[in-house]
Protein backbone atom coordinates (compact mmCIF):
# COMPACT_ATOMS: atom_id res chain seq x y z
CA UNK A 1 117.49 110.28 109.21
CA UNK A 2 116.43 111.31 112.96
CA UNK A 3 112.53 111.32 113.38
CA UNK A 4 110.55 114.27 112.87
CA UNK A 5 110.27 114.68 116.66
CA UNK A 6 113.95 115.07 117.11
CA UNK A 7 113.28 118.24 114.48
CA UNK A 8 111.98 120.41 116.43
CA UNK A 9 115.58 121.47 117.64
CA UNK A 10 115.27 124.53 115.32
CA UNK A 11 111.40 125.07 115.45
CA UNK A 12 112.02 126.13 111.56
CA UNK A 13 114.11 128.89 112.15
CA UNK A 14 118.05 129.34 111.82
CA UNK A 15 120.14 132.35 112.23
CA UNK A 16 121.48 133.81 109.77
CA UNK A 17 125.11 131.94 110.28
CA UNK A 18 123.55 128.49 110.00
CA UNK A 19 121.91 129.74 106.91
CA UNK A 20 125.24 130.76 105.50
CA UNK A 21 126.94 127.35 106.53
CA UNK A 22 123.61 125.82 104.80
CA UNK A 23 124.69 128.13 101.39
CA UNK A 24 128.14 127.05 101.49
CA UNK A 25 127.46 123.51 101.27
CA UNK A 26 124.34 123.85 98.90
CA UNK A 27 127.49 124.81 96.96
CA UNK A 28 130.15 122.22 97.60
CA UNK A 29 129.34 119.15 99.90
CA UNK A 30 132.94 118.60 100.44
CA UNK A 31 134.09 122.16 101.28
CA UNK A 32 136.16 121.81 104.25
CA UNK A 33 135.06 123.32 107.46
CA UNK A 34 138.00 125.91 107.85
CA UNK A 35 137.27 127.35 104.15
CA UNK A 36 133.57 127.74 105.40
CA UNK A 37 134.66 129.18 108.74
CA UNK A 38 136.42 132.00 106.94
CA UNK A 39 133.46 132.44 104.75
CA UNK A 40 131.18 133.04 107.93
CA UNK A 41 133.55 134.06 110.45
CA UNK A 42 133.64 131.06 112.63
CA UNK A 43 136.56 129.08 113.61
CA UNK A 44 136.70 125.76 111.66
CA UNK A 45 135.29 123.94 115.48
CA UNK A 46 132.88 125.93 115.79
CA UNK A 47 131.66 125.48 112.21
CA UNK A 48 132.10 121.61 112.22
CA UNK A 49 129.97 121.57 115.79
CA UNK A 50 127.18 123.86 113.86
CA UNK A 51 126.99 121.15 110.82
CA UNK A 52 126.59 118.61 113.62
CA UNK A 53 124.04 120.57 115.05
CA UNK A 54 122.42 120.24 111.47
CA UNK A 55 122.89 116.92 110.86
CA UNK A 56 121.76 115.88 114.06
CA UNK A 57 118.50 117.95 114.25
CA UNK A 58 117.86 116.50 110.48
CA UNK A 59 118.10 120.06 109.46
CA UNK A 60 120.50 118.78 106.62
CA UNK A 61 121.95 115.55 105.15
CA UNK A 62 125.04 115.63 103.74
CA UNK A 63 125.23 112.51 100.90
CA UNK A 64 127.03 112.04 97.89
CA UNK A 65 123.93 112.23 95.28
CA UNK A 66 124.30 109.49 92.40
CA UNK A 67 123.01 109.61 88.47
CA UNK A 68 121.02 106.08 89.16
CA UNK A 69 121.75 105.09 85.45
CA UNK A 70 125.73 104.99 86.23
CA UNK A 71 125.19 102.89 89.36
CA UNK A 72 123.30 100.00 87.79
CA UNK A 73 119.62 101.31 88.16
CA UNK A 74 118.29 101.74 84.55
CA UNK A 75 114.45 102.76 85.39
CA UNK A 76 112.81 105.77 87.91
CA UNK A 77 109.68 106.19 88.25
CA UNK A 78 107.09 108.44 90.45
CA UNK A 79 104.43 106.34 91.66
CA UNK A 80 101.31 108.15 92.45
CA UNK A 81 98.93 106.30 95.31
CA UNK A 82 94.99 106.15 95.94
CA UNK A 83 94.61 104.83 99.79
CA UNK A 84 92.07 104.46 102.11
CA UNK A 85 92.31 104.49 105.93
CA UNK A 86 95.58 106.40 107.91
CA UNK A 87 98.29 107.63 105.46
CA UNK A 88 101.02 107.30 107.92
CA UNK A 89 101.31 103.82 108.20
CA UNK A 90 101.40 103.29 103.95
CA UNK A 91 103.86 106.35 103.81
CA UNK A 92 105.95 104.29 106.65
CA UNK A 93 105.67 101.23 104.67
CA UNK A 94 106.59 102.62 101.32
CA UNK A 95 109.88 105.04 103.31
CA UNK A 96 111.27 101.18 104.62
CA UNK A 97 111.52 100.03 101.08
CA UNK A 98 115.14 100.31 100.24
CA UNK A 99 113.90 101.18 95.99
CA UNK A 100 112.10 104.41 97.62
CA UNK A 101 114.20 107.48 97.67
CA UNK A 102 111.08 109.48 97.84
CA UNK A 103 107.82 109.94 99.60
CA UNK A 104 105.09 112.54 100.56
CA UNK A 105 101.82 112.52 101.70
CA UNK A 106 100.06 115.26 99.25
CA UNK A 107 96.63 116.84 98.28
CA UNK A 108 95.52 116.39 95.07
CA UNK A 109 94.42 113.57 93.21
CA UNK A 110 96.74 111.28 94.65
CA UNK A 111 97.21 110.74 98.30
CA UNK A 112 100.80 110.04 98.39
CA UNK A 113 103.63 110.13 95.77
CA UNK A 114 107.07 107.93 96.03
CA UNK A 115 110.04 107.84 93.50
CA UNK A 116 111.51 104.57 93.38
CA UNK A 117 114.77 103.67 91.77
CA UNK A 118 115.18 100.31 90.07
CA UNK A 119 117.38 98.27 88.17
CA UNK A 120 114.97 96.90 85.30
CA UNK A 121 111.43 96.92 84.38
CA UNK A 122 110.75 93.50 85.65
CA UNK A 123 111.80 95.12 89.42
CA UNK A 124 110.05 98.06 88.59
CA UNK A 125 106.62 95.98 88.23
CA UNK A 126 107.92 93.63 91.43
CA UNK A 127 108.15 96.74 93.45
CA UNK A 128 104.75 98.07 92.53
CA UNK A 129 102.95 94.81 92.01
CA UNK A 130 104.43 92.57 94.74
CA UNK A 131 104.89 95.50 97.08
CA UNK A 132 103.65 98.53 96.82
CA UNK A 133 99.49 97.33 95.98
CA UNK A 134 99.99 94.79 98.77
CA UNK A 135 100.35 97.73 101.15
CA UNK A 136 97.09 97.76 103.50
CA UNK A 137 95.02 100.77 102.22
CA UNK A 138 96.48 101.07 99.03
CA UNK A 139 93.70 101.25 96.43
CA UNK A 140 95.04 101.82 93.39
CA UNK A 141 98.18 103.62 91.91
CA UNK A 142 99.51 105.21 88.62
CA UNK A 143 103.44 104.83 87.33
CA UNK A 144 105.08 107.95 85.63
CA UNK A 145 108.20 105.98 84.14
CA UNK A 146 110.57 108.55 83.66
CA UNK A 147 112.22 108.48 80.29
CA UNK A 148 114.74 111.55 81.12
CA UNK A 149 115.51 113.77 84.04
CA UNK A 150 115.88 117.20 82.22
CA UNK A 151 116.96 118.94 86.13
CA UNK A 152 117.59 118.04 89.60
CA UNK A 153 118.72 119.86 91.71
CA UNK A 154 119.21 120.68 95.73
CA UNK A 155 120.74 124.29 95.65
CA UNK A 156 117.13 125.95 96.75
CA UNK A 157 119.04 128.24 99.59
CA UNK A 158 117.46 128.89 102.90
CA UNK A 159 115.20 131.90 103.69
């Protein structure tokens, strides 16, 4: 994913045809690029150079999104974190961890949150014993095992 510096491409605002490209793949991922052209009224180049545009800017990813149970990993949990110190360099730590699919640094009673995906128990307590605690600045942290995911979803829109 580019760095947040390379963001800035958009300054947070998109016109209103990026936002439509952005609806019609909330929709369907795979949708090719001359259906969505029609749908906007944009030749099937020029939509495929706007998704670049996207992708590139980190405006959007475009992944195929798993259910971690069918794929081998049989535990999620969020892991809320107590730290000390600069946040950045924990939440850096924590986003090069390849069972981290998820972090943010937050307000509240918990200075940052991650989601990790794992394949047992045992990893799940490797990952947050062995790895996550021994992160400088970490103080202390609290598991929230999930034992179902009730909704996920990424179809928000764009404003």
């Amino acid at each position: 994913m580019p760095s947040r510096s390379s963001r800035n491409e958009y300054n947070g605002v998109l016109d209103e045809i990026s936002k439509a490209i952005i609806e019609q793949l909330q929709q369907d991922g795979r949708r090719a690029y001359g259906t969505i052209g029609k749908a906007v009224g944009l030749s099937e180049a020029a939509v495929r150079q706007r998704v670049q545009k996207l992708v590139d800017s980190g405006v959007i990813q475009i992944v195929a999104v798993t259910d971690p149970l069918e794929v081998g990993f049989a535990r999620q949990a969020m892991i809320g974190i107590k730290a000390t110190g600069d946040l950045e360099p924990i939440a850096d730590a924590l986003t090069d961890m390849g069972e981290v699919d998820y972090v943010v640094i937050t307000a509240g009673s918990f200075d940052l949150i991650a989601e990790v995906v794992c394949e047992s128990d045992e990893h799940l307590l490797d990952v947050l014993s062995k790895r996550i605690r021994s992160i400088p600045g970490v103080t202390s942290t609290e598991s929230f095992v999930y034992l179902k995911l009730c909704k996920q979803t990424y179809s928000w829109g764009v404003r």
